[in-house]
C-alpha atoms as a PDB file:
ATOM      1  CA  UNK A   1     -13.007  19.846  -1.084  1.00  0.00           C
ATOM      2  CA  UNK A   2     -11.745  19.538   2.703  1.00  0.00           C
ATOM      3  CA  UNK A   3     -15.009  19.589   4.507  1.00  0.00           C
ATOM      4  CA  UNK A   4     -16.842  17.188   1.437  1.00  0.00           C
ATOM      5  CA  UNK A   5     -13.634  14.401   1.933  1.00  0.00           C
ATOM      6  CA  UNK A   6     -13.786  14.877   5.887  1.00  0.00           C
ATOM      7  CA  UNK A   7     -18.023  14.576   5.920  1.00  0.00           C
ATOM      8  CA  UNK A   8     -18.089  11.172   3.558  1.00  0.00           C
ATOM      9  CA  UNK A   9     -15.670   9.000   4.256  1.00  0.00           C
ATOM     10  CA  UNK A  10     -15.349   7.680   7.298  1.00  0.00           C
ATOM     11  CA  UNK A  11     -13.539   4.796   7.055  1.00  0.00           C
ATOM     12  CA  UNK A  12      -9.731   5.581   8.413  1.00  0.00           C
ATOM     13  CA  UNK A  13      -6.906   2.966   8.190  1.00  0.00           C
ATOM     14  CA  UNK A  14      -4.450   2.606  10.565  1.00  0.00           C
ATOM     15  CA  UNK A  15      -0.509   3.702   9.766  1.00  0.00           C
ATOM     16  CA  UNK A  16       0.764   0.147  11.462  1.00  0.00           C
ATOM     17  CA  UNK A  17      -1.724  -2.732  13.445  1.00  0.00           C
ATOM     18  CA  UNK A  18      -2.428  -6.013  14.262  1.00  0.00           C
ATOM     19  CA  UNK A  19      -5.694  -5.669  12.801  1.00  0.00           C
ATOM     20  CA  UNK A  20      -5.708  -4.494   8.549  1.00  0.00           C
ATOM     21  CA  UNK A  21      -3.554  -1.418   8.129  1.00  0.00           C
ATOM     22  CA  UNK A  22      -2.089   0.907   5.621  1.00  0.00           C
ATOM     23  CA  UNK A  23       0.646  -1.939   4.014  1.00  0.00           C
ATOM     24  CA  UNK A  24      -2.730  -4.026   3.629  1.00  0.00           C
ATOM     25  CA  UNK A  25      -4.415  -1.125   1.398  1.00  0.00           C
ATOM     26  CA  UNK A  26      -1.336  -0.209  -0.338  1.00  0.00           C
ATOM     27  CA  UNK A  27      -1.396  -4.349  -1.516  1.00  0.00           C
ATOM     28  CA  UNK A  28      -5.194  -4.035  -2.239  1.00  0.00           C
ATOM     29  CA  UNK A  29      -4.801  -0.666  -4.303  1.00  0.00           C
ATOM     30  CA  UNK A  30      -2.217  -2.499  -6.512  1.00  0.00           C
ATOM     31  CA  UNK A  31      -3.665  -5.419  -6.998  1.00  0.00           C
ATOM     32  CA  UNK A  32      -2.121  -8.341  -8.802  1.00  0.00           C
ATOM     33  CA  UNK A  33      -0.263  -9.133 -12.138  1.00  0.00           C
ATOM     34  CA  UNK A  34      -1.743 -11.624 -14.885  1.00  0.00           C
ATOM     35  CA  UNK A  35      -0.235 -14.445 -13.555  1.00  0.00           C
ATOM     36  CA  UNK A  36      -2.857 -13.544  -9.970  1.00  0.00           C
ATOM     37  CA  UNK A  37       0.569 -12.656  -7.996  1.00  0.00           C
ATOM     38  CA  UNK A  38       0.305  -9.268  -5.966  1.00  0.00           C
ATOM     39  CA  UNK A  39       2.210  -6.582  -6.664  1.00  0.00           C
ATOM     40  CA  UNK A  40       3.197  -2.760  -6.070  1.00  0.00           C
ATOM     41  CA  UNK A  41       4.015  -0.709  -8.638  1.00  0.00           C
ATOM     42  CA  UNK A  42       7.384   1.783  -7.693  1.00  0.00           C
ATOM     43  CA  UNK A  43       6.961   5.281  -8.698  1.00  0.00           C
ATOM     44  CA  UNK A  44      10.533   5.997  -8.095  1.00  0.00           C
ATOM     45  CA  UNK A  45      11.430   3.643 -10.889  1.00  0.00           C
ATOM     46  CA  UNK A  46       8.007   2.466 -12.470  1.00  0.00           C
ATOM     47  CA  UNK A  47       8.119  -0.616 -12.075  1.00  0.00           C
ATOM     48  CA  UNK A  48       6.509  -3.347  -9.902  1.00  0.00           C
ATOM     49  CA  UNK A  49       8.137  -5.894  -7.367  1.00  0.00           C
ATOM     50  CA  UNK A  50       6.200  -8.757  -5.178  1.00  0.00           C
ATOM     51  CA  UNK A  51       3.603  -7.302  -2.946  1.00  0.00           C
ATOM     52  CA  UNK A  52       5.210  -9.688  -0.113  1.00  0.00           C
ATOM     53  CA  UNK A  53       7.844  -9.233   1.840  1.00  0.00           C
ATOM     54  CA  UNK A  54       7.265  -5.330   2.612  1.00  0.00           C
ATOM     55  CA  UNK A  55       9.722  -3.367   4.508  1.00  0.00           C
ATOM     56  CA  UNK A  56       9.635  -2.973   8.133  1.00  0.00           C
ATOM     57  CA  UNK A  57      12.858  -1.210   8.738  1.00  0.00           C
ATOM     58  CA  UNK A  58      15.847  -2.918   6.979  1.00  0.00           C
ATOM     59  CA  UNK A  59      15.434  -1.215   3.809  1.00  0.00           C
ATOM     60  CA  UNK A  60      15.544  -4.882   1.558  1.00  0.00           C
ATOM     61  CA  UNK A  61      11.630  -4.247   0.433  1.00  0.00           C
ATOM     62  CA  UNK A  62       9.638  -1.983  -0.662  1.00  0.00           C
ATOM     63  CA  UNK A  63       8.511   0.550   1.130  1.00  0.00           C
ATOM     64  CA  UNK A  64       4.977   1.956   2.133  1.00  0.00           C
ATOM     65  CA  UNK A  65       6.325   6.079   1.980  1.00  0.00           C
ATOM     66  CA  UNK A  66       7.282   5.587  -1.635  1.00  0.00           C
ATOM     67  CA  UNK A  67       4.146   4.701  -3.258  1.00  0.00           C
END
């Protein structure tokens, strides 16, 4: 399973960038609710919160290690 993941995808995304990085896949993965709003869905607590603001250190957001 190793060497058939590492020999077809080759696409990587960055943990933190300027340029699209993991907190922009984790958004994209999640998608949005019916009313077209992005969201993440919690797996600590199931539930989802607003895609936007994300957590970059002061632990108010959610937060790209717990998905």
């Amino acid at each position: 399973m190793r060497d058939l993941i590492k020999d077809t995808h080759r696409n990587t995304v960055p943990y933190t960038s300027n340029d699209p990085d993991l907190w922009d896949a984790l958004i994209d993965v999640d998608g949005y609710d019916s009313n077209g709003d992005k969201k993440i869905r919690l797996i600590y607590t199931d539930t989802e919160t607003a895609a936007e603001p994300y957590d970059q250190g002061n632990c108010q957001y959610w937060n790209r290690e717990h998905l």
